[in-house]
Protein backbone atom coordinates (compact mmCIF):
# COMPACT_ATOMS: atom_id res chain seq x y z
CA UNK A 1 0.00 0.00 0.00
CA UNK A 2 1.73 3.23 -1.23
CA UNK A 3 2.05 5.92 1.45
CA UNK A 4 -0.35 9.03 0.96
CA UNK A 5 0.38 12.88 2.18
CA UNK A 6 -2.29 14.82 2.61
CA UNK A 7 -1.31 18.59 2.32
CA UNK A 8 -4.23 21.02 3.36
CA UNK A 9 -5.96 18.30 6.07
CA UNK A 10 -7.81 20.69 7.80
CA UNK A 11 -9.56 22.26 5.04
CA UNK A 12 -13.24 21.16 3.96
CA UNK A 13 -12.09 18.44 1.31
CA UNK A 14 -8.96 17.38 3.28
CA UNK A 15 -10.57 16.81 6.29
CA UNK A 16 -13.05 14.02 5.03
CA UNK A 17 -10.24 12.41 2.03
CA UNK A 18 -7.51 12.11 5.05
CA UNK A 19 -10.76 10.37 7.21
CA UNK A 20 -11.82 8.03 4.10
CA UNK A 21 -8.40 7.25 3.07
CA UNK A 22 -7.53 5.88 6.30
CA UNK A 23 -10.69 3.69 6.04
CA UNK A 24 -9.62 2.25 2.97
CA UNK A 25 -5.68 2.37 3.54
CA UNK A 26 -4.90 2.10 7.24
CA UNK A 27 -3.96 4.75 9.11
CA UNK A 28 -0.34 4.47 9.08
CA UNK A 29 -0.43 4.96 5.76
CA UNK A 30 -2.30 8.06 4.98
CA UNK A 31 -0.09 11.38 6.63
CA UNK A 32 -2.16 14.27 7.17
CA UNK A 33 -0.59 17.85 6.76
CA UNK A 34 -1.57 21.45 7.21
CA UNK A 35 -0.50 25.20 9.17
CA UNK A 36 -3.26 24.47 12.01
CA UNK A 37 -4.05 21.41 13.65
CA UNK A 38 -7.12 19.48 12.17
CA UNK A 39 -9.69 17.87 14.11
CA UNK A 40 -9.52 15.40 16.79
CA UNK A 41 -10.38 12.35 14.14
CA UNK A 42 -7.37 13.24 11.67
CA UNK A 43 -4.96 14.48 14.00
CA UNK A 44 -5.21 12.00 16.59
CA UNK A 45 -6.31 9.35 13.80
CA UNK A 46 -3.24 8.68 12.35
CA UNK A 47 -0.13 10.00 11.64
CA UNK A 48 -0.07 14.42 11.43
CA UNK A 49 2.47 17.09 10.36
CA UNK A 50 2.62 20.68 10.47
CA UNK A 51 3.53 21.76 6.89
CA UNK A 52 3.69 25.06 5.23
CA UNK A 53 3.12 23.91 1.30
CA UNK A 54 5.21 26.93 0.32
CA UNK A 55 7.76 25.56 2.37
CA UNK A 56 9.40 23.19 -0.18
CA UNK A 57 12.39 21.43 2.29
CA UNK A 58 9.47 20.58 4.50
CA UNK A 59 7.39 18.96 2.19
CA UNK A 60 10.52 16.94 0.67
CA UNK A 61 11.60 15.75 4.15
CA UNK A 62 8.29 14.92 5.66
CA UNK A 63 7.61 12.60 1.89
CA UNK A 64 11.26 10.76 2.65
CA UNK A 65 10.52 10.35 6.68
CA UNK A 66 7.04 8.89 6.04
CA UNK A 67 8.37 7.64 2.21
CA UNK A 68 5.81 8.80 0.81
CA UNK A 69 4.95 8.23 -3.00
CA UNK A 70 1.41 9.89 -3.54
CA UNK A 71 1.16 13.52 -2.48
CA UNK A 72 -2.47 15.54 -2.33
CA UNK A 73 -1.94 19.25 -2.23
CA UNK A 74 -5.26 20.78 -1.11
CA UNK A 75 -4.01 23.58 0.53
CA UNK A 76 -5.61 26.77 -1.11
CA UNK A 77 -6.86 30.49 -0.56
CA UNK A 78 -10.88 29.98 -2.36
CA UNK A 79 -12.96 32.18 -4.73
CA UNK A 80 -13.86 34.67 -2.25
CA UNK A 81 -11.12 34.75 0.24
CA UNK A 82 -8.91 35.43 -2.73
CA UNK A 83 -10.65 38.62 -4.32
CA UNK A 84 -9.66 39.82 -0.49
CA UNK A 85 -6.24 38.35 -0.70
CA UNK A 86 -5.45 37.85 -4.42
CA UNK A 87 -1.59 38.65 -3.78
CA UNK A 88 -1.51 35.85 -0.95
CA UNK A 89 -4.05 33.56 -3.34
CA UNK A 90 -1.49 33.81 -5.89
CA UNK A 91 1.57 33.15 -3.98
CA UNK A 92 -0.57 29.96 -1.87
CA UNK A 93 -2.15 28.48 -4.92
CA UNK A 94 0.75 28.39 -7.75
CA UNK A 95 3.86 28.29 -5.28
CA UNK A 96 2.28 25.18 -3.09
CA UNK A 97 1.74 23.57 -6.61
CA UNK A 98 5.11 24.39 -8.28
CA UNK A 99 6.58 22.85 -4.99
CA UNK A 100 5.10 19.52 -5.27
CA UNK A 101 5.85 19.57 -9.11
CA UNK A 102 9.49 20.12 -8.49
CA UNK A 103 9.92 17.43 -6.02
CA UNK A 104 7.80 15.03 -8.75
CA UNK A 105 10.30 15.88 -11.35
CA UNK A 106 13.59 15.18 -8.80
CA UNK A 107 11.82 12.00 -8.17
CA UNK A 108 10.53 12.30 -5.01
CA UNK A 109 7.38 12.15 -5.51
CA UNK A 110 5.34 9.30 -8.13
CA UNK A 111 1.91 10.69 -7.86
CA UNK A 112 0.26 13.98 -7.48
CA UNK A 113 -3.35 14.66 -6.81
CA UNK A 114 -3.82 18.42 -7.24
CA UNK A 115 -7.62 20.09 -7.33
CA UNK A 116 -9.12 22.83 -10.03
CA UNK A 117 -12.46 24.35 -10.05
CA UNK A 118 -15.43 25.40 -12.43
CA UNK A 119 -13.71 28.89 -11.17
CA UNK A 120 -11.57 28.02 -14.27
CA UNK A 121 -14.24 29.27 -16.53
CA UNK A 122 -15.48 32.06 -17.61
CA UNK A 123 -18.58 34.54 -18.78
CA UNK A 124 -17.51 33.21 -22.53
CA UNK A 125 -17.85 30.15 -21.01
CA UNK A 126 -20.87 28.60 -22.49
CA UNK A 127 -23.11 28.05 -19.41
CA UNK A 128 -24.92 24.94 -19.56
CA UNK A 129 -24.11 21.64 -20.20
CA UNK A 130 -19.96 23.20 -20.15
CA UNK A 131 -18.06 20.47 -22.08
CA UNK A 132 -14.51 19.25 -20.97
CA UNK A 133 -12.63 21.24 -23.94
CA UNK A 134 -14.33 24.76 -24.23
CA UNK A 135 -13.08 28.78 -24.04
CA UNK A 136 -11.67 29.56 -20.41
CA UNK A 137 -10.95 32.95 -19.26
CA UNK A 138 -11.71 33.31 -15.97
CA UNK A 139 -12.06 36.59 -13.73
CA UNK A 140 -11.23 35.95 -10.68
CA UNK A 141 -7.99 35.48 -8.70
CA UNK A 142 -8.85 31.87 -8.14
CA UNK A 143 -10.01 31.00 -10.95
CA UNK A 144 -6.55 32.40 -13.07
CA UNK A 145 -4.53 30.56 -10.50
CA UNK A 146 -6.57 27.20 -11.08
CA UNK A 147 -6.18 27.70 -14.84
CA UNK A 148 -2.92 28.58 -14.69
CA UNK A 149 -2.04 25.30 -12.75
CA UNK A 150 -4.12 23.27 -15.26
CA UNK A 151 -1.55 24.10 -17.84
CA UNK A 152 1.08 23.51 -15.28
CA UNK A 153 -0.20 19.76 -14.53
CA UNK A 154 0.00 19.45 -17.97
CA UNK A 155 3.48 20.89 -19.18
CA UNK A 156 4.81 18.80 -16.52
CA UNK A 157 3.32 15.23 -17.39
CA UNK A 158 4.18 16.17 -21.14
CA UNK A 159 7.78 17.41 -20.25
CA UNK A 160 8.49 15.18 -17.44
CA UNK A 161 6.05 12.28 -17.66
CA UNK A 162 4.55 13.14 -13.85
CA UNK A 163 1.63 10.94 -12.96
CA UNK A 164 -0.46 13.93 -11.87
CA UNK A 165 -4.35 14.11 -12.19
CA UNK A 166 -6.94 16.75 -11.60
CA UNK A 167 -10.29 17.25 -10.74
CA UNK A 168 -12.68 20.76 -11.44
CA UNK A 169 -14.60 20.71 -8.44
CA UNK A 170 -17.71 21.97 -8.11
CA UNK A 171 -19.57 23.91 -4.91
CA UNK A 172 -18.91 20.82 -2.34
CA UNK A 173 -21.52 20.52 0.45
CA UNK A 174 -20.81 18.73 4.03
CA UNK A 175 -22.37 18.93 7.35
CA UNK A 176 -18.72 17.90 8.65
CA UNK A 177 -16.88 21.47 7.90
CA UNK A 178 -17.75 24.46 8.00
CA UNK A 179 -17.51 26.93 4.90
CA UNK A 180 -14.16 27.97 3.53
CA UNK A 181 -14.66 31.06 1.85
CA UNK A 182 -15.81 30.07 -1.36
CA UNK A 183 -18.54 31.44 -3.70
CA UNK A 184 -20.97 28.29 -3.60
CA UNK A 185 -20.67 28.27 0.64
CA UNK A 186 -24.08 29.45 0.33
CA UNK A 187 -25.05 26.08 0.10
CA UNK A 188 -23.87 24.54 3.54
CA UNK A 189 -24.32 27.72 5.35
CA UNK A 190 -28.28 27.79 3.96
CA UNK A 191 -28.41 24.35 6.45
CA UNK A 192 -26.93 25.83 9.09
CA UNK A 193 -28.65 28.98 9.42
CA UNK A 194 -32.36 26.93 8.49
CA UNK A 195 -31.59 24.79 11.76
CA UNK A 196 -30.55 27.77 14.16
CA UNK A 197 -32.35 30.50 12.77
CA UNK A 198 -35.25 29.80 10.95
CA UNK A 199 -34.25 31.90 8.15
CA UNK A 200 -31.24 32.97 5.78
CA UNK A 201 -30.47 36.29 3.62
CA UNK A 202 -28.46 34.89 0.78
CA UNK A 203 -25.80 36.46 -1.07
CA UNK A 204 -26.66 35.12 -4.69
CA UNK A 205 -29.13 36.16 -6.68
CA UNK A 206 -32.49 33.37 -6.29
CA UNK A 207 -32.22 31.94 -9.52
CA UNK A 208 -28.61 31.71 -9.56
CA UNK A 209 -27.80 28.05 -10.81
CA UNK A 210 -24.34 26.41 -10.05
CA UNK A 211 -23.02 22.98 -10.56
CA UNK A 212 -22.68 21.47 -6.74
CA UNK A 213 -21.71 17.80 -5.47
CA UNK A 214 -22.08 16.19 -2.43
CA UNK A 215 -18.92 15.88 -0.20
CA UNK A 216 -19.16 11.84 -0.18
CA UNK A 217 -19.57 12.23 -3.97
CA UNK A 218 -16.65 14.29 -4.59
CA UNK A 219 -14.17 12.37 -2.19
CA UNK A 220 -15.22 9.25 -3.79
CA UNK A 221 -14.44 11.11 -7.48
CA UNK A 222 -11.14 11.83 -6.01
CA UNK A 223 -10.25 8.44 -4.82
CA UNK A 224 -11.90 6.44 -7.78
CA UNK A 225 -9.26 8.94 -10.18
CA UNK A 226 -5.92 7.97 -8.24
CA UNK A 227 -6.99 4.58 -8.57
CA UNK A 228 -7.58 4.04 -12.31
CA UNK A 229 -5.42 2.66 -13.88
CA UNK A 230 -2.37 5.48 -15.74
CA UNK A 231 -3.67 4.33 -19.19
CA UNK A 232 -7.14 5.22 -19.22
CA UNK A 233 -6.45 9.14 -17.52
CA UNK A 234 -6.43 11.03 -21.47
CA UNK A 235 -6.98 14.23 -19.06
CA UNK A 236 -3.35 15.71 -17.70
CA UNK A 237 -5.50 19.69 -17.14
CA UNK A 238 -8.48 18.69 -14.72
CA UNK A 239 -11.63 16.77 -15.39
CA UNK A 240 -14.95 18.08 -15.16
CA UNK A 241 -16.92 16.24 -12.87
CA UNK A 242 -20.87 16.80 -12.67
CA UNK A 243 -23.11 16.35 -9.67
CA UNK A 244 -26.38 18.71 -8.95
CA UNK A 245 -27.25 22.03 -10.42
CA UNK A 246 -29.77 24.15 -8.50
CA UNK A 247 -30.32 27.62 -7.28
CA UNK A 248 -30.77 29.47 -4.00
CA UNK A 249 -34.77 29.07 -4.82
CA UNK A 250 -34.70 25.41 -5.42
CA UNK A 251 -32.60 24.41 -2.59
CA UNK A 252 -35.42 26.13 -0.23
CA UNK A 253 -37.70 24.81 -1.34
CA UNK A 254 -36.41 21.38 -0.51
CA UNK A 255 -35.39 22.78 2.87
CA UNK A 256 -39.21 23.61 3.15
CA UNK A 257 -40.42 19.89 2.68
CA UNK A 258 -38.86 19.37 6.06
CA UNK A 259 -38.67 22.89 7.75
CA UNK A 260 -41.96 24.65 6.44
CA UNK A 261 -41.81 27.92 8.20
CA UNK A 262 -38.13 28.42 6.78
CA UNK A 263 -37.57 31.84 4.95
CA UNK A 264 -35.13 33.17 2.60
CA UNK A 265 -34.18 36.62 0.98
CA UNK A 266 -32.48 37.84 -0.97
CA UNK A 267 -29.04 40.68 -0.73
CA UNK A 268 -26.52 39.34 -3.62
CA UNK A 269 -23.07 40.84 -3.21
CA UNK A 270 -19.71 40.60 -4.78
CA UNK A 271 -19.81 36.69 -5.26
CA UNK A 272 -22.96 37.02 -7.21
CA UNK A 273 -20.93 38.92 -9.78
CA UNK A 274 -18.29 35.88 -9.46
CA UNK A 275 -21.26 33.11 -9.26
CA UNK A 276 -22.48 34.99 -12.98
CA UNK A 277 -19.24 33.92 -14.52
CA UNK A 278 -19.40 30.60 -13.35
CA UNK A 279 -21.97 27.41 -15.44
CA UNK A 280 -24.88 26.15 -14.38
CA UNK A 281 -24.60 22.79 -15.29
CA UNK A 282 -21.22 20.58 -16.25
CA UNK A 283 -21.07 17.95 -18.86
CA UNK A 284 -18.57 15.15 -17.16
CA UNK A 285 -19.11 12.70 -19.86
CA UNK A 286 -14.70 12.48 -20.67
CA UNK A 287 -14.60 11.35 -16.65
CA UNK A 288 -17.57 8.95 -17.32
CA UNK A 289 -16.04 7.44 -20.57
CA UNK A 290 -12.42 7.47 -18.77
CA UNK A 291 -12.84 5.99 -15.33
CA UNK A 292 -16.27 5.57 -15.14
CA UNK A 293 -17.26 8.46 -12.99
CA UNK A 294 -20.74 8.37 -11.94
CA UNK A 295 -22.44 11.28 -9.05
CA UNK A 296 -24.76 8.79 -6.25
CA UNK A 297 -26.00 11.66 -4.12
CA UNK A 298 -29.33 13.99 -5.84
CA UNK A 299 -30.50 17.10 -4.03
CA UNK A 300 -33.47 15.95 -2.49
CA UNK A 301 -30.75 13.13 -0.50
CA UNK A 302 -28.07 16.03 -0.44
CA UNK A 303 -30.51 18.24 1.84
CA UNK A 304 -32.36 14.96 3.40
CA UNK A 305 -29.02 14.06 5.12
CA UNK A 306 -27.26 17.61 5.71
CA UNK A 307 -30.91 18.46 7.75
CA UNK A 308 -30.50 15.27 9.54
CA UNK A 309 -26.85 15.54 10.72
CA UNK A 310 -26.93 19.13 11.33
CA UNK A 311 -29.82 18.51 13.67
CA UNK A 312 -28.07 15.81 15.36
CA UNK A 313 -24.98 17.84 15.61
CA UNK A 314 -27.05 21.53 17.16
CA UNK A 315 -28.90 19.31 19.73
């Protein structure tokens, strides 16, 4: 069993693919990694280091103590954290990646697992149905960064034959984190404030579609990817991967079906303007014909089992 690092464990997807991996792996064989100390269940789980990904000497000697062959970098500023930040974004999201690249092409490193985002596209975009190959200029800080490392990913597997593979995630939902500063946090923090408060004022405009996925979904993408077999990945950028598409309005009203009296309005801000230049719905079928990607979770068992938890977890 080849030794996992997981760099960015504390973070919403890191969190539950350092938890799952251990499931499948052991825990002795999946490291996680991060600036701040995850939760209990990773960092008492199994084994945990304190890594700064820009930090490249860190990185190499924590992959040679553990020897390590399959690196994750997850560590990243998101869509609306960066517009705030975008010199830090920058410097986080290329630097980390470049690091983890280098050490791939000294030999350090066999595999890389590094994520993009439909922040990659653009207003030129076309909006629905957005097919793997299409125009891409995005406008935000994150979303240049993620398609600036998509052409990274792939210089470096065509230059330097580096087993690295890519995912364009969609708005991930999961009652297990708590929002990261993305554009699509909407959706998890809709939950949260439905339980507590009875009522929400969203940021996005109400018939605002984006492409979403379950977390379970999306860490099961992730893993299914790093598994297939090196021949059948014809994708060295990032893969689109589809899930649900809905808007602010739709979500309610499945939030309704179990909380009636819940309200919503309406006060879109600056990551409506981002949301705008993102799709609406994602056509996956290159990850579906290539390792047989398939989404389980719909919305009406999305907001069935975030209601559920989240009630569980406020009690």
């Amino acid at each position: 069993m080849s030794r996992k690092l997981i760099i960015g464990s504390s973070g919403q997807i890191g969190t539950e693919l350092v938890i799952k991996l251990r499931e499948i792996c052991g825990k002795d064989n999946v490291v996680a990694a991060d600036i701040k100390q995850p939760i209990d269940e990773v960092f008492y789980g199994g084994p945990y280091e304190e890594i700064n990904v820009l930090d490249k000497e860190r990185i190499k000697d924590v992959v040679l103590k553990y020897k390590v062959e399959e690196v994750y970098i997850l560590a990243a500023l998101l869509s609306a954290t960066a517009e705030k930040k975008p010199d830090l974004a920058w410097k986080l999201n290329m630097e980390g990646l470049f690091n983890v690249l280098e050490l791939a092409k000294e030999k350090v490193i066999k595999k890389i697992f590094w994520p993009s985002s439909i922040a990659v596209f653009g207003p030129t975009t076309p909006s629905k149905n957005t097919p793997q190959h299409t125009i891409m200029e995005p406008t935000t800080v994150y979303g240049i960064s993620k398609l600036a490392g998509e052409r990274w990913c792939e210089y470096f597997f065509n230059k330097y034959d580096i087993d690295i593979r890519s995912i364009r995630y969609p708005g991930l939902i999961s009652y297990k984190s708590s929002p990261g500063g993305g554009t699509t946090d909407y959706a998890i923090e809709i939950f949260h404030h439905a339980i507590k408060h009875g009522n929400y004022v969203c940021f996005l405009e109400k018939n605002r579609a984006l492409p979403m996925m379950y977390m379970d979904d999306a860490i099961r993408a992730t893993i299914e990817l790093m598994e297939a077999d090196k021949e059948k990945i014809s994708i060295r950028s990032s893969y689109n991967v589809g899930g649900i598409s809905f808007t602010p309005f739709e979500i309610t009203q499945e939030i309704k079906k179990t909380l009636p009296n819940f309200e919503i309005s309406y006060s879109p801000d600056f990551r409506n303007e981002i949301a705008k230049s993102w799709p609406s719905h994602i056509n996956d079928q290159v990850a579906r014909k290539d390792w047989g990607w398939r989404p389980n979770i719909d919305l009406d068992q999305m907001c069935q089992t975030m209601l559920k938890q989240l009630k569980t977890d406020f009690v």
